[in-house]
N, C-alpha and C. Protein backbone atom coordinates (compact mmCIF):
# COMPACT_ATOMS: atom_id res chain seq x y z
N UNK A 1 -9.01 -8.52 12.82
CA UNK A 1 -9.56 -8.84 11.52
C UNK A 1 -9.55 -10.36 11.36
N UNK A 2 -10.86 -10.92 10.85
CA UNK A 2 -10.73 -12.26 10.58
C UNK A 2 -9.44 -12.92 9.61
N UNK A 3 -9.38 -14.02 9.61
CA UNK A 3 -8.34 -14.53 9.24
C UNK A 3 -8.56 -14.32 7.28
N UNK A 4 -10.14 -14.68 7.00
CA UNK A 4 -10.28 -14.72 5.58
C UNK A 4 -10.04 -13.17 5.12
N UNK A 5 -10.26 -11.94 5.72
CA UNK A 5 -10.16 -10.37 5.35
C UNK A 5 -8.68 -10.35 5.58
N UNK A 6 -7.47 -10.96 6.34
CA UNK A 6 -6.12 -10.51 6.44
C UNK A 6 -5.77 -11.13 5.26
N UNK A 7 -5.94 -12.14 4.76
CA UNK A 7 -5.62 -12.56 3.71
C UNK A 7 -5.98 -12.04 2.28
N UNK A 8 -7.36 -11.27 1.84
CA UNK A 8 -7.63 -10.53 1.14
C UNK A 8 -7.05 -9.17 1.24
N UNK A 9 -6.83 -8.78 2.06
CA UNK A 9 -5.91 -7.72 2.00
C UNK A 9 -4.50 -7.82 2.00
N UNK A 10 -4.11 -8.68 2.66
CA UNK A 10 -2.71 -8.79 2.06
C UNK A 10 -2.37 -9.06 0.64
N UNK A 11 -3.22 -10.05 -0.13
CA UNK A 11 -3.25 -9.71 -1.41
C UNK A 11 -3.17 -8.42 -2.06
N UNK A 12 -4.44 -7.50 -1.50
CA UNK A 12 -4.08 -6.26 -2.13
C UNK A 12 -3.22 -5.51 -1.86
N UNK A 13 -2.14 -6.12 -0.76
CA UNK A 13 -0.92 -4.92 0.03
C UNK A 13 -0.02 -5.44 -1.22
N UNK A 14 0.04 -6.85 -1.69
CA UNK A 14 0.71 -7.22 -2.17
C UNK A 14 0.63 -6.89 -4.05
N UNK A 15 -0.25 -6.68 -4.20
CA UNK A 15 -0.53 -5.82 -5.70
C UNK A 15 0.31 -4.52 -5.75
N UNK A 16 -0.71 -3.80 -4.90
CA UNK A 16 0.51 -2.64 -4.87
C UNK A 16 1.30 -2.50 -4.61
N UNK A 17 1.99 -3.50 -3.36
CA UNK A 17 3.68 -3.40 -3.67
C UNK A 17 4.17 -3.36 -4.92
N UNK A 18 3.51 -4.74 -6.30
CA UNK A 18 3.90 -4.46 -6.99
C UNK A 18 3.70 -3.09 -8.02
N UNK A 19 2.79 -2.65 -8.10
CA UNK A 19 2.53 -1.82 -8.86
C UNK A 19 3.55 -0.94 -8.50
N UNK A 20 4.08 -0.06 -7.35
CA UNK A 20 5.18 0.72 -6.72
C UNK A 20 6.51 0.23 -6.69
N UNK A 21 6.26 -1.03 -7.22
CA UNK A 21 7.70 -1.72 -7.17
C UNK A 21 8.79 -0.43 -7.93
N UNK A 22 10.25 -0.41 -7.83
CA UNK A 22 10.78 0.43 -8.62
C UNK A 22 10.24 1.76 -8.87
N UNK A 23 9.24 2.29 -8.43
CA UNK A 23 8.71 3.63 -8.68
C UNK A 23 8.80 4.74 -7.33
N UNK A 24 9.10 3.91 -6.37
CA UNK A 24 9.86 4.94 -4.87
C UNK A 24 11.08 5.25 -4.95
N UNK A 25 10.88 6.60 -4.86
CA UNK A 25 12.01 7.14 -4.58
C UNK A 25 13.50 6.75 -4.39
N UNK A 26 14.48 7.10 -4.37
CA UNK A 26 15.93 6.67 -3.42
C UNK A 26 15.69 7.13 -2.62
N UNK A 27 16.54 6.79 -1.33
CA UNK A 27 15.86 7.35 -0.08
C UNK A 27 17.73 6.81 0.34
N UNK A 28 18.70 8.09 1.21
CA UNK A 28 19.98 7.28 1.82
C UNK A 28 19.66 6.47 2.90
N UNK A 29 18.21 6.13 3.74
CA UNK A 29 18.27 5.06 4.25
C UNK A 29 18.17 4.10 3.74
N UNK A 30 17.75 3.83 2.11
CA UNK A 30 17.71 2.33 1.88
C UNK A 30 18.87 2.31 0.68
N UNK A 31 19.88 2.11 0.61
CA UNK A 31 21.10 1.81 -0.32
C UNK A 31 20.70 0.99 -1.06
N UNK A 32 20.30 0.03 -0.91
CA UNK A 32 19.77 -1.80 -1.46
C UNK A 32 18.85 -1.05 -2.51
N UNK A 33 17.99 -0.12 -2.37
CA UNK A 33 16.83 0.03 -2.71
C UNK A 33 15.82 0.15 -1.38
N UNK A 34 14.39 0.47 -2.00
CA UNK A 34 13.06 0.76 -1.33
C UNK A 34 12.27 -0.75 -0.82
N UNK A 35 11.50 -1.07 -0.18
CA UNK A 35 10.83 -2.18 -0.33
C UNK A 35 9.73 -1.46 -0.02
N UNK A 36 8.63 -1.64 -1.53
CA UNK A 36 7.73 -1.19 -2.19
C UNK A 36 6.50 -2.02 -1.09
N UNK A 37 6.44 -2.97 -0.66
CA UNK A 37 5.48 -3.88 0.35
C UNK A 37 5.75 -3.30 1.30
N UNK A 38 6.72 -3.19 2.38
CA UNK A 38 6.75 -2.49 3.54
C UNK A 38 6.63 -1.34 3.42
N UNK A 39 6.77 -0.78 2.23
CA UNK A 39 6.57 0.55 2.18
C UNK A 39 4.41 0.89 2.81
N UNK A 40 4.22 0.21 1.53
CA UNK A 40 2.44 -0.09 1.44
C UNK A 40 2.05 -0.48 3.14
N UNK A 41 2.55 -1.65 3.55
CA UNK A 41 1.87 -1.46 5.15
C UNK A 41 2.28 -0.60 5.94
N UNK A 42 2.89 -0.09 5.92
CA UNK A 42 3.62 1.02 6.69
C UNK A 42 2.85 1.70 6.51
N UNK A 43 2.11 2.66 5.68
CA UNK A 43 1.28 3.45 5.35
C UNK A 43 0.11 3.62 5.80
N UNK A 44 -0.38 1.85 5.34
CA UNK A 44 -1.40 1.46 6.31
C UNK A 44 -1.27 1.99 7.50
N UNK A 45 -0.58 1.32 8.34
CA UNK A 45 -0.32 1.66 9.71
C UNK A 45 -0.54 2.78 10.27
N UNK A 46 0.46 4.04 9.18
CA UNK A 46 0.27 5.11 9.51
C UNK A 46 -0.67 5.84 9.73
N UNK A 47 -1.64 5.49 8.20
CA UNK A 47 -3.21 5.95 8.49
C UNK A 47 -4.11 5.84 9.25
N UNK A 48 -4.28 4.00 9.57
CA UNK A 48 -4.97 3.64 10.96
C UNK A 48 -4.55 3.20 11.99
N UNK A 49 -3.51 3.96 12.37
CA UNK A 49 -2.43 3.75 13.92
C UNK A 49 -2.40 2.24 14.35
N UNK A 50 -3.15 1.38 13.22
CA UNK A 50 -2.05 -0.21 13.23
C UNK A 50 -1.91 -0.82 12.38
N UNK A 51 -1.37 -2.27 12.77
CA UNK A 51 -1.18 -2.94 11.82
C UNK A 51 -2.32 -3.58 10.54
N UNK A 52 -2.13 -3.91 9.70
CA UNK A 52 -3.47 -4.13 9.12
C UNK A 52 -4.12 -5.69 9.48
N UNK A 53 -3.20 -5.99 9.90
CA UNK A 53 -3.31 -7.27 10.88
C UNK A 53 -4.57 -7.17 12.07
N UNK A 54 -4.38 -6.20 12.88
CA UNK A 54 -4.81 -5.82 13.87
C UNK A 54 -6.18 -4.70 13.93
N UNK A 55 -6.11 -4.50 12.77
CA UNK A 55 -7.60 -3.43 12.70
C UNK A 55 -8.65 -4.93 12.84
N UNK A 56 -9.54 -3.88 13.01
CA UNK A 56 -10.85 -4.45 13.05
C UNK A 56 -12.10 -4.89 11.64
N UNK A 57 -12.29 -5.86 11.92
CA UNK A 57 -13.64 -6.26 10.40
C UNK A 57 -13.87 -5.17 9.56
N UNK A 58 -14.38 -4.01 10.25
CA UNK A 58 -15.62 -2.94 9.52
C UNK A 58 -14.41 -1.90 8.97
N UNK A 59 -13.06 -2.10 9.12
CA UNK A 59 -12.21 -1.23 8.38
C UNK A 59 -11.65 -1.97 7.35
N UNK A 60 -11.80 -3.08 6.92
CA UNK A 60 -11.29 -3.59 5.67
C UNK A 60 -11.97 -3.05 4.31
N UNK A 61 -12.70 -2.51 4.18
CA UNK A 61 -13.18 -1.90 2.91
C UNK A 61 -12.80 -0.66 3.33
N UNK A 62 -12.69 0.36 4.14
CA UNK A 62 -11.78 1.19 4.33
C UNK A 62 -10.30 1.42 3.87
N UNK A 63 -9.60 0.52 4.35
CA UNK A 63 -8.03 0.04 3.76
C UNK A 63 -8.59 0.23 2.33
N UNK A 64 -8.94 -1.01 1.91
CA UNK A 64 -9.55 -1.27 0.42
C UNK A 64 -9.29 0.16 -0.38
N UNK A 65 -10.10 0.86 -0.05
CA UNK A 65 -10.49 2.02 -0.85
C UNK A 65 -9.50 2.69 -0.59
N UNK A 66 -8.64 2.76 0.57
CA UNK A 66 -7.61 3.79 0.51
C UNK A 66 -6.56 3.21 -0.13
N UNK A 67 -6.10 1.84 -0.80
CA UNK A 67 -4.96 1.42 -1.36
C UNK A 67 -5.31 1.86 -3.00
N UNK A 68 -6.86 0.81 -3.20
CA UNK A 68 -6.94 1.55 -4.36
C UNK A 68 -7.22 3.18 -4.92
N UNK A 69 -7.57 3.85 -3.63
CA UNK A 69 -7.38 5.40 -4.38
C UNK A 69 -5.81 5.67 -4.50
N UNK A 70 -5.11 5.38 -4.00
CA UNK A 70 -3.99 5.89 -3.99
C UNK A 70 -3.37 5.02 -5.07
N UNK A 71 -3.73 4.07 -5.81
CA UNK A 71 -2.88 3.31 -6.73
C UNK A 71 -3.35 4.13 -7.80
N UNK A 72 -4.75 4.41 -8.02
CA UNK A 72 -5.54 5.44 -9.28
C UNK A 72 -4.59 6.56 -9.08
N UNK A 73 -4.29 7.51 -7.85
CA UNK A 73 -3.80 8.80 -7.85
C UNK A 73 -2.03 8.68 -8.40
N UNK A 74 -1.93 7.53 -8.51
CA UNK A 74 -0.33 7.39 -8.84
C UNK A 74 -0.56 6.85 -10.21
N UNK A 75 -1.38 6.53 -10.92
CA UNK A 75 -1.54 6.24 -12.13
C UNK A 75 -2.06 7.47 -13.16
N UNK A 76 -2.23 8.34 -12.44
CA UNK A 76 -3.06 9.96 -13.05
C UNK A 76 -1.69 10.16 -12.58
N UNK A 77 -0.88 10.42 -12.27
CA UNK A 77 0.32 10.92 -11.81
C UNK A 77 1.02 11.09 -12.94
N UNK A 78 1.57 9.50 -13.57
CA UNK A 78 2.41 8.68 -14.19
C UNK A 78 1.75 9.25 -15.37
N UNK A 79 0.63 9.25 -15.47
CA UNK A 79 -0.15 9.73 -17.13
C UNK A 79 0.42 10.91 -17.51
N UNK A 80 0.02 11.67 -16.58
CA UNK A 80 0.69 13.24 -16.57
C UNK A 80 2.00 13.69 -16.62
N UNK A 81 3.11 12.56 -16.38
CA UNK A 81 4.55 12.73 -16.57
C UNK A 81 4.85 12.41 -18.23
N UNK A 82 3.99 11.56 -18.65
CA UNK A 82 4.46 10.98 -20.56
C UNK A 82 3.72 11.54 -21.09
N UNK A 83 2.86 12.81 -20.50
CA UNK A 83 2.11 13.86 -21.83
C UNK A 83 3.00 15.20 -22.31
């Protein structure tokens, strides 16, 4: 991925870290707490077997759409817990 798309997306890894900040789980591997950013590329990763570093041009609006669907699906989530 070009250098100007790693940087636009890391921005958006970095939104939704915050948005998830405090909203993951406990987990007994992380005592300290979760880290809500590694959590988010990790995911990445998981979905497109790399780093988001390392994908290619024509999957950055891919990522894109899969961070922001999943930030919408956790916000319909959250709605549905305070009704």
């Amino acid at each position: 991925m070009n250098e100007e798309n790693k940087k636009k997306l890391w921005n958006e890894i970095l939104k939704a870290g915050d948005y998830l900040k405090d909203k993951l789980p406990n987990h007994p591997n992380h005592p300290k707490g979760r880290n809500s950013y590694a959590h988010v590329a990790l995911e990445i990763k998981n979905k497109f077997k790399m780093s988001y570093k390392d994908l290619p041009d024509n999957k950055y609006y891919s990522v894109l759409k899969k961070l922001r669907q999943d930030e919408r699906i956790t916000e319909e989530f959250e709605i549905g817990l305070t009704m």
